[in-house]
C-alpha atoms as a PDB file:
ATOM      1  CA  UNK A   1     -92.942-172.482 126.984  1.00  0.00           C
ATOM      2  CA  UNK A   2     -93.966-169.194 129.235  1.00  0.00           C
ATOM      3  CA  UNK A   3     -93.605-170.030 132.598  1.00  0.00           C
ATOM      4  CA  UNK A   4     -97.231-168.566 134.785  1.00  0.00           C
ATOM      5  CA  UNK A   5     -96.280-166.873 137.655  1.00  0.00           C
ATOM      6  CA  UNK A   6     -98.908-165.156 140.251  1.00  0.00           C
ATOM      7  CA  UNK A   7     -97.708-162.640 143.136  1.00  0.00           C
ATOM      8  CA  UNK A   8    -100.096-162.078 145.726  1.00  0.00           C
ATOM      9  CA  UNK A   9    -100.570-158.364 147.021  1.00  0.00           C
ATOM     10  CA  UNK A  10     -98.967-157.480 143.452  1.00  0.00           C
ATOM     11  CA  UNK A  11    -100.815-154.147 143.236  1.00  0.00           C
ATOM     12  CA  UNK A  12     -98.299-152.277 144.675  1.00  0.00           C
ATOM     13  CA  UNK A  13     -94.725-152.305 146.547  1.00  0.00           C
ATOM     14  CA  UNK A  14     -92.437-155.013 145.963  1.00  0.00           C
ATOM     15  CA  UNK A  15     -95.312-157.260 144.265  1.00  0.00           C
ATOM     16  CA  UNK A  16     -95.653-154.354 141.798  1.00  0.00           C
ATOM     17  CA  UNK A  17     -92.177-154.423 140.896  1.00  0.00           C
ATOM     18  CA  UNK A  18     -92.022-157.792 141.002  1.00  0.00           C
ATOM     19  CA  UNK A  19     -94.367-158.144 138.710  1.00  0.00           C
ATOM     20  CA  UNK A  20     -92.688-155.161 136.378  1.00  0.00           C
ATOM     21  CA  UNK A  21     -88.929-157.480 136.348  1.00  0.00           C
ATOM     22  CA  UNK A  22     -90.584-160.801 135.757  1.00  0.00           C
ATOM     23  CA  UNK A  23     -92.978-159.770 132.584  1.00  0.00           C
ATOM     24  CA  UNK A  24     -89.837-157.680 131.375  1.00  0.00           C
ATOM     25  CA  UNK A  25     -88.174-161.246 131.694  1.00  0.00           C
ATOM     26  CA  UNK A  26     -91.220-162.903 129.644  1.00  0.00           C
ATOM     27  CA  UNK A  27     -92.990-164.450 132.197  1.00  0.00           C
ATOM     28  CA  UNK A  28     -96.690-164.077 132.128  1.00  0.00           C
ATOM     29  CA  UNK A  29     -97.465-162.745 134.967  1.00  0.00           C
ATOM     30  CA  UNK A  30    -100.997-162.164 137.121  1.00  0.00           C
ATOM     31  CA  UNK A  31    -101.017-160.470 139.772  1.00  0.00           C
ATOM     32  CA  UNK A  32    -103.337-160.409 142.870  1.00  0.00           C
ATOM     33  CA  UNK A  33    -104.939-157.979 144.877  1.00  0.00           C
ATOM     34  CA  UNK A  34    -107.628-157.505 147.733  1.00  0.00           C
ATOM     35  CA  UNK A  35    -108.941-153.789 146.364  1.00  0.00           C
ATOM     36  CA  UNK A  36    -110.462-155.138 142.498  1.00  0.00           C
ATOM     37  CA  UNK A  37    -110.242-151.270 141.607  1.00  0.00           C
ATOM     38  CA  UNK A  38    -106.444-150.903 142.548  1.00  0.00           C
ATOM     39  CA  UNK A  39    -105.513-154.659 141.224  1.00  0.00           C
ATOM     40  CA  UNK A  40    -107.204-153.686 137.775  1.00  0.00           C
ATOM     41  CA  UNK A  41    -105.152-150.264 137.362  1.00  0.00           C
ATOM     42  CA  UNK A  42    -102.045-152.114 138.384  1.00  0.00           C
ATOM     43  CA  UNK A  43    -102.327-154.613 135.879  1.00  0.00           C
ATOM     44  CA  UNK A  44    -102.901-151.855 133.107  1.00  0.00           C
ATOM     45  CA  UNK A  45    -100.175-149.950 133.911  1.00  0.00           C
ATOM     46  CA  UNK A  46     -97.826-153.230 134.102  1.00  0.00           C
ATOM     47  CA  UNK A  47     -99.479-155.207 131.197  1.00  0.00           C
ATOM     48  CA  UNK A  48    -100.135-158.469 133.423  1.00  0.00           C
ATOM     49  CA  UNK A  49    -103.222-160.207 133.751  1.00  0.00           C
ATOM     50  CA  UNK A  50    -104.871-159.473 136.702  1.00  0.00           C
ATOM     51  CA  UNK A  51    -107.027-161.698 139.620  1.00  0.00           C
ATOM     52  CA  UNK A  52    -108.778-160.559 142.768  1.00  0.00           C
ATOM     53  CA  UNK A  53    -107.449-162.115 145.498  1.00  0.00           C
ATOM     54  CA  UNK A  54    -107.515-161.542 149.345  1.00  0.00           C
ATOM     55  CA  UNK A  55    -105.360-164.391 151.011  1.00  0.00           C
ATOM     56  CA  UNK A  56    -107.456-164.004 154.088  1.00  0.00           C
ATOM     57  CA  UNK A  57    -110.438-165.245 152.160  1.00  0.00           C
ATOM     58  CA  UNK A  58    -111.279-169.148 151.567  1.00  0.00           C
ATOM     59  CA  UNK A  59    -113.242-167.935 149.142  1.00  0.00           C
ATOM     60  CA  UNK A  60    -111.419-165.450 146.856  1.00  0.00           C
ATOM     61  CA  UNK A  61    -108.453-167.491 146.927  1.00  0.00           C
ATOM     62  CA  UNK A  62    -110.737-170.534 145.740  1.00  0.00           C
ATOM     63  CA  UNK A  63    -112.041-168.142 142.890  1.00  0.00           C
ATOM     64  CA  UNK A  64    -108.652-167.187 141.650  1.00  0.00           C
ATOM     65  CA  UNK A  65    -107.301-170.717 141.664  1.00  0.00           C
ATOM     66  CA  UNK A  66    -110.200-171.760 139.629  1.00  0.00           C
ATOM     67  CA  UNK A  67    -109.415-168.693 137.541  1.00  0.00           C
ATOM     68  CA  UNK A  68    -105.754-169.411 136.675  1.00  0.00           C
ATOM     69  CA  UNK A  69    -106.546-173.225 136.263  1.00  0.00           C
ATOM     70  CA  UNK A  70    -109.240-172.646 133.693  1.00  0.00           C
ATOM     71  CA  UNK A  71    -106.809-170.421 131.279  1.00  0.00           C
ATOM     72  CA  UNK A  72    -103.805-172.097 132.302  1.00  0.00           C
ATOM     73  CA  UNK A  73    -103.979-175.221 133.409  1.00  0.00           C
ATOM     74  CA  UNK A  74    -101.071-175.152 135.371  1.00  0.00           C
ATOM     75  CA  UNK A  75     -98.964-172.603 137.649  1.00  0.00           C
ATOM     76  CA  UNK A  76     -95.221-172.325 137.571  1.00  0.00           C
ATOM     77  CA  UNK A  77     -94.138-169.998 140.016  1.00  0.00           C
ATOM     78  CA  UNK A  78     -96.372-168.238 142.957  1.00  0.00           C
ATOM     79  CA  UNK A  79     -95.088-165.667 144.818  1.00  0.00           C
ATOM     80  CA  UNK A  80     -96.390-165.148 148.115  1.00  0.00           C
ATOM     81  CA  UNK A  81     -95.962-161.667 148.616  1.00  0.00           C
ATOM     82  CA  UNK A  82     -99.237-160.322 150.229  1.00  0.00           C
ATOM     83  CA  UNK A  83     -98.567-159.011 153.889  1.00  0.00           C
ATOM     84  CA  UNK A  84     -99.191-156.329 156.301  1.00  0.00           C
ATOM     85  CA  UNK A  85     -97.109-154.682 159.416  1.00  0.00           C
ATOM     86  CA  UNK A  86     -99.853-154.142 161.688  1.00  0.00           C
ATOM     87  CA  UNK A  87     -99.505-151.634 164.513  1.00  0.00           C
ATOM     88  CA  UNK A  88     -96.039-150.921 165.859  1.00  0.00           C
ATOM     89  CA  UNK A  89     -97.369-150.328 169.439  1.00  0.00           C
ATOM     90  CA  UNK A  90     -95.327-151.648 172.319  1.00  0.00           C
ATOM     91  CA  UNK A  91     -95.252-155.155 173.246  1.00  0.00           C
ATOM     92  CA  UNK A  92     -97.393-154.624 175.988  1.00  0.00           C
ATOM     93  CA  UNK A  93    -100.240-153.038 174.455  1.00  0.00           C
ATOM     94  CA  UNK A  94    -100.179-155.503 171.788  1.00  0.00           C
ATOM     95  CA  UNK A  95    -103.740-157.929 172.190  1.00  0.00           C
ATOM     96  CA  UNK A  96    -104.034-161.436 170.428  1.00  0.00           C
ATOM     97  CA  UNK A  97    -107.180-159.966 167.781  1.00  0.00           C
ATOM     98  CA  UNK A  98    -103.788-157.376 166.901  1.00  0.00           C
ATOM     99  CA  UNK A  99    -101.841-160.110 166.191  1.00  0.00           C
ATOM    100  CA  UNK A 100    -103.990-162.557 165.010  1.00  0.00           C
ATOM    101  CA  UNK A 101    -104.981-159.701 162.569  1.00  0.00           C
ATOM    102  CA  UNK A 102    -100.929-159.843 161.235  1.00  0.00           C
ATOM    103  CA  UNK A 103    -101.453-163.642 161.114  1.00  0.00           C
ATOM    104  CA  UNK A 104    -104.662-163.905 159.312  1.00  0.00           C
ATOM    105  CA  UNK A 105    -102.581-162.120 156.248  1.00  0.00           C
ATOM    106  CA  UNK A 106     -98.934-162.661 156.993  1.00  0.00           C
ATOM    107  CA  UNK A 107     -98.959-166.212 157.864  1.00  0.00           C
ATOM    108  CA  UNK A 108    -102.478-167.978 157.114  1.00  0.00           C
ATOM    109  CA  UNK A 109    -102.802-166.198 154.195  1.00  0.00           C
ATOM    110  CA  UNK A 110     -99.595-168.225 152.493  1.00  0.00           C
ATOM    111  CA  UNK A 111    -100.793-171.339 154.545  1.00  0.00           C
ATOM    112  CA  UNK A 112    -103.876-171.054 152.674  1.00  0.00           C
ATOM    113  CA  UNK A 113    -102.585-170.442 149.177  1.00  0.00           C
ATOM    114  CA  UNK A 114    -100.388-173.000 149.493  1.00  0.00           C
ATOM    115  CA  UNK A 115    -102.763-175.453 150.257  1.00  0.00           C
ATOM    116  CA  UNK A 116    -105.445-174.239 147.597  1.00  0.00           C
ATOM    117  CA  UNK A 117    -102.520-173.766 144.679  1.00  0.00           C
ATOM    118  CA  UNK A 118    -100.774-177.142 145.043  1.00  0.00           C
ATOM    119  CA  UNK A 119    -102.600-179.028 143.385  1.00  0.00           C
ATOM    120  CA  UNK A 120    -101.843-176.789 139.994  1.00  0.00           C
ATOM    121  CA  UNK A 121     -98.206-176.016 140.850  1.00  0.00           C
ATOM    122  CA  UNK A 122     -97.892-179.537 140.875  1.00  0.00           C
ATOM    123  CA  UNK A 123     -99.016-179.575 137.493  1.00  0.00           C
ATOM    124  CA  UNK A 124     -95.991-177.755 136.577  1.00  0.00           C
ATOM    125  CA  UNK A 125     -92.731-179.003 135.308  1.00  0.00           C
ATOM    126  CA  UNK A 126     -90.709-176.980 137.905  1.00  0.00           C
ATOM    127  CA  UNK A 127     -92.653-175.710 140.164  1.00  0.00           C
ATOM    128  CA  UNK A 128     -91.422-172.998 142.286  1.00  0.00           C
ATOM    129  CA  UNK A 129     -92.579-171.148 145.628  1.00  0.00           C
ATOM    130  CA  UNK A 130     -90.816-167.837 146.889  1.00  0.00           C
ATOM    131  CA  UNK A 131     -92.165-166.870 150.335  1.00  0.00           C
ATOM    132  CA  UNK A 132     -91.391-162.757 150.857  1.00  0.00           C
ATOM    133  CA  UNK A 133     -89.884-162.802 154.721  1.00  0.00           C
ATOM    134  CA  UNK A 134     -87.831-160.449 156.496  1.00  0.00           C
ATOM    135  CA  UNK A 135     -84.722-159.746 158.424  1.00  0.00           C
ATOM    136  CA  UNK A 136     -87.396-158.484 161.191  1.00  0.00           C
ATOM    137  CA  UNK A 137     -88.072-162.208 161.309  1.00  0.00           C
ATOM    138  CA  UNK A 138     -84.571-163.850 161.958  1.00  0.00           C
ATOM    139  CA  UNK A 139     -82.955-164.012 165.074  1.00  0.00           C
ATOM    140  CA  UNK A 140     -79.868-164.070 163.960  1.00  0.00           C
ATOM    141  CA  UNK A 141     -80.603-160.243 162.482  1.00  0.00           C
ATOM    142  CA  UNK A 142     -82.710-158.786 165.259  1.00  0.00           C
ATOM    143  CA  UNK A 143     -80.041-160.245 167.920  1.00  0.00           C
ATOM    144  CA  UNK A 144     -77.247-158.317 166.325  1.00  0.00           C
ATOM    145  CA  UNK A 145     -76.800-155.001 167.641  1.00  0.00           C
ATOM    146  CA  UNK A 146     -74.973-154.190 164.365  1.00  0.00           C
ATOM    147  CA  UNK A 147     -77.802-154.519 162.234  1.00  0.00           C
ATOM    148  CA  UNK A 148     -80.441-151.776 161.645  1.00  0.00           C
ATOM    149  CA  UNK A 149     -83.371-155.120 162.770  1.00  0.00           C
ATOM    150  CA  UNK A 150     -82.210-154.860 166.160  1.00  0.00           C
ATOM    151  CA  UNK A 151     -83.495-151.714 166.623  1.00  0.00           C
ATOM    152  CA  UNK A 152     -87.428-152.879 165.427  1.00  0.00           C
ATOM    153  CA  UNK A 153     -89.423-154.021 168.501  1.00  0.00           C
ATOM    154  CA  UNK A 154     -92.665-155.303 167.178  1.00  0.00           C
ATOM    155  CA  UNK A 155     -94.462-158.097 168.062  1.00  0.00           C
ATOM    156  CA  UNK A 156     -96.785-159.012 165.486  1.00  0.00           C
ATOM    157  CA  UNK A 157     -95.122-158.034 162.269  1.00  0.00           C
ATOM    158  CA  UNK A 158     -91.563-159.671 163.105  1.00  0.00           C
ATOM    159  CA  UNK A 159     -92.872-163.065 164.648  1.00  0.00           C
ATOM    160  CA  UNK A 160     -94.966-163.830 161.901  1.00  0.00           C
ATOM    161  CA  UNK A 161     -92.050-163.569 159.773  1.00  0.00           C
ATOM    162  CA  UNK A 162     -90.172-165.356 161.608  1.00  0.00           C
ATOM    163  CA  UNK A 163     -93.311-168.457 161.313  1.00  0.00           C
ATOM    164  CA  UNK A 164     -92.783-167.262 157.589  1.00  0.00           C
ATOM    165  CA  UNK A 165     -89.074-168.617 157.069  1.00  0.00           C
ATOM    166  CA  UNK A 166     -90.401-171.880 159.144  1.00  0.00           C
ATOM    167  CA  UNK A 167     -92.836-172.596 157.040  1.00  0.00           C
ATOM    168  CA  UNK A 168     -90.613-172.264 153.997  1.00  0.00           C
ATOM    169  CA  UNK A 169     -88.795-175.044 155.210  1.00  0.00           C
ATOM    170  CA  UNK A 170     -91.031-177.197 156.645  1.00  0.00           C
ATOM    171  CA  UNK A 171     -93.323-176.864 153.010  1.00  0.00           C
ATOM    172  CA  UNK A 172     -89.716-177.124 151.595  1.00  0.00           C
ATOM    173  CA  UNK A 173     -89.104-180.783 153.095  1.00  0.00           C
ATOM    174  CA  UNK A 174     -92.749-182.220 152.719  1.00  0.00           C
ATOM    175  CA  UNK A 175     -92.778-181.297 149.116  1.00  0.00           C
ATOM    176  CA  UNK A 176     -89.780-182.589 147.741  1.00  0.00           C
ATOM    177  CA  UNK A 177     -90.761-181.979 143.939  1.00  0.00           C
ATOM    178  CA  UNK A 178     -91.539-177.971 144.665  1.00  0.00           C
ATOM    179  CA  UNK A 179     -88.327-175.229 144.898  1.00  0.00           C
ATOM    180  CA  UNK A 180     -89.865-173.664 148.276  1.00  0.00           C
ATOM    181  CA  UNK A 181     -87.258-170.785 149.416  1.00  0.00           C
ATOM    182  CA  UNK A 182     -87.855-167.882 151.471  1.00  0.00           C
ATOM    183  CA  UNK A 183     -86.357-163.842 150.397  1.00  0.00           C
ATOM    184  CA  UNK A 184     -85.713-161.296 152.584  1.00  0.00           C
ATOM    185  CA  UNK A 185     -85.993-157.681 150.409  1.00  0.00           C
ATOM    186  CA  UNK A 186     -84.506-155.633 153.081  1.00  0.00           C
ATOM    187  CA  UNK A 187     -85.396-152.437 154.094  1.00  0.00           C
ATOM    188  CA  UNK A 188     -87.458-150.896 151.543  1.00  0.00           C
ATOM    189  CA  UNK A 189     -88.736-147.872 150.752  1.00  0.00           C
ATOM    190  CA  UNK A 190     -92.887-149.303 150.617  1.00  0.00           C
ATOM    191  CA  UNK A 191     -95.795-147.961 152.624  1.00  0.00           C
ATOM    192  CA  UNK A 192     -95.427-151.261 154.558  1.00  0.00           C
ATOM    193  CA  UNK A 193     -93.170-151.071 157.135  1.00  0.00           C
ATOM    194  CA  UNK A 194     -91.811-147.657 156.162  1.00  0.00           C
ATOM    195  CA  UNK A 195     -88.592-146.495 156.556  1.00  0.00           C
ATOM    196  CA  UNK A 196     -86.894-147.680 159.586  1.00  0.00           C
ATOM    197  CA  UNK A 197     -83.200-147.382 158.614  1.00  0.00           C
ATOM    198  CA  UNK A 198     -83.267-144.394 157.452  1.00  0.00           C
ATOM    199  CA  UNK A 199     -81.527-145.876 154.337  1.00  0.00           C
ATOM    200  CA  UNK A 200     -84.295-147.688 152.798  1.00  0.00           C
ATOM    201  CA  UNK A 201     -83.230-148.490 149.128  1.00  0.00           C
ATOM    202  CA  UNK A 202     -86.496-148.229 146.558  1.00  0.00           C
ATOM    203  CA  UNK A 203     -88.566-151.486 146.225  1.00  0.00           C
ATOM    204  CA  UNK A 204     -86.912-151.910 142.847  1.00  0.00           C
ATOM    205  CA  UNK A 205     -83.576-152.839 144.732  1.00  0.00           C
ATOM    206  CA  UNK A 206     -85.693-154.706 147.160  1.00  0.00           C
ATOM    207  CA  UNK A 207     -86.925-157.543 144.768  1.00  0.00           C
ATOM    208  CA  UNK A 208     -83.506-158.480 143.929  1.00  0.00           C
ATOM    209  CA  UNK A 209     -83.772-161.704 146.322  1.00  0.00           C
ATOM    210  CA  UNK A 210     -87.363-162.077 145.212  1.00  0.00           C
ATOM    211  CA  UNK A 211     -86.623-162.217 141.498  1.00  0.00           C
ATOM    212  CA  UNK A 212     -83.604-164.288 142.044  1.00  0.00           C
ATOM    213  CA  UNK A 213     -85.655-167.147 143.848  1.00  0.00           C
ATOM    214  CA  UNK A 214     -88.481-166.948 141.471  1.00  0.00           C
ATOM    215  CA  UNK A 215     -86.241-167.657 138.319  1.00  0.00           C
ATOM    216  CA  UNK A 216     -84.357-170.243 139.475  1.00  0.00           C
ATOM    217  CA  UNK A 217     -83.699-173.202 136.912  1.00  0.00           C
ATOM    218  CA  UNK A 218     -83.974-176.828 138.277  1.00  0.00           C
ATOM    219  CA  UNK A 219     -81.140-177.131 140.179  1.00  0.00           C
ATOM    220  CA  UNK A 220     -81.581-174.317 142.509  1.00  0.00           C
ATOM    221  CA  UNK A 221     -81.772-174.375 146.260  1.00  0.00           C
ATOM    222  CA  UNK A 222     -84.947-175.102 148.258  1.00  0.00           C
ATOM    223  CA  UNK A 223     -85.489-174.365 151.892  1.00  0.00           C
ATOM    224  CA  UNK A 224     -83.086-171.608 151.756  1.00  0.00           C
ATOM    225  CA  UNK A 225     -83.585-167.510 153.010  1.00  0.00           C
ATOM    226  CA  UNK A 226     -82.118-165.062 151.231  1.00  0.00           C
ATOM    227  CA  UNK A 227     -80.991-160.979 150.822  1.00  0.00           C
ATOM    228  CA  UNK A 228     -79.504-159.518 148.137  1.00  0.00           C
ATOM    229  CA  UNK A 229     -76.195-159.850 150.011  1.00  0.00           C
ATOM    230  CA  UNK A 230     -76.796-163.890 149.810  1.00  0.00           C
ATOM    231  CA  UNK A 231     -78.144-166.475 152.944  1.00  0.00           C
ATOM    232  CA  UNK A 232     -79.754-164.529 156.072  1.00  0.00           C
ATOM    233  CA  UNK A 233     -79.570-166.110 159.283  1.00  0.00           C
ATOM    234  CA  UNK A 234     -82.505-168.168 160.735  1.00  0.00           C
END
């Protein structure tokens, strides 16, 4: 049977490519996006299905969950992908509506997914959850001089996802039946964070961890965070 996969923000980026690898896989694949003219174009150009979503809305992402679970029944594999950097002003100048702003996407937005799209992952026969993080978000990263995270000093962007790998593993241990695991693409050439290595690999590299997670057979990991290099640091 196809497994029914949905990535959030899939219109462009990593979700974009995401969404290229998996239906090249044969998975069949929707995709999500805020902007209904972009989302439609993506899907076209990808050959996925395609569902207006903005995970900062109760409302949309009610909509698309009664979308899926009217032609499918079920979902298999969500990708929680949709996120934005917000400003990378200094610490200082940052306000709480800046971060909460970050938040409202980065962190709420899978908070609410999750708790909309439960009930119909749960309706799957192995259901799986990959969380996009960042190294921005671990401390063990951003505390070693070595690495190119240490060097990133924002305040909004890298604690929420650092709230992002927590909440992998907390949703990881209260849902024992789900594969919840957390992937860390790196730093990738998107128009999200940019390029702040100055080596930023395209996001078709980037969605190695991503892809990895999301086809995981039934005895894969849960609760784990991942690179392409293998397990990143808390």
């Amino acid at each position: 049977m196809t497994k029914i996969v949905l990535i959030t923000g899939g219109n462009k980026g990593l979700g974009y490519e995401s969404a290229k690898a998996l239906k090249d896989l044969g998975y069949k694949v929707y995709i999500g996006s805020r902007n209904d003219e972009r989302g439609q174009q993506a899907s076209q150009e990808l050959g996925v299905h395609y569902v207006q979503l903005d995970v900062t809305s109760d409302y949309s992402v009610t909509n698309a969950y009664n979308m899926i679970a009217q032609k499918e029944g079920h979902l298999d594999i969500l990708i929680n992908n949709a996120g934005i950097s917000g400003q990378f002003a200094a610490p200082a100048d940052i306000t709480p509506r800046d971060i909460e702003k970050v938040y409202n996407t980065n962190v709420f937005g899978i908070v609410r997914m999750m708790n909309t799209f439960i009930p119909l992952l749960e309706k799957s026969e192995q259901p799986v959850v990959v969380n996009v993080s960042s190294g921005l978000g671990s401390f063990g990263m951003v505390t070693n001089p070595e690495t190119a995270e240490s060097q990133v000093n924002s305040l909004a962007y890298c604690s929420s996802k650092s709230a992002v790998t927590m909440l992998t593993l907390q949703y990881a241990k209260g849902l024992p039946n789900m594969q919840v695991n957390a992937a860390d693409p790196g730093s990738t050439n998107t128009d999200l964070v940019g390029d702040f290595s100055n080596n930023a690999k395209p996001a078709s590299e980037g969605i190695k961890p991503i892809i990895e997670l999301a086809t995981i057979d039934e005895h894969g990991p849960t609760g784990t965070f991942i690179d392409d290099n293998g397990t990143v640091p808390w």
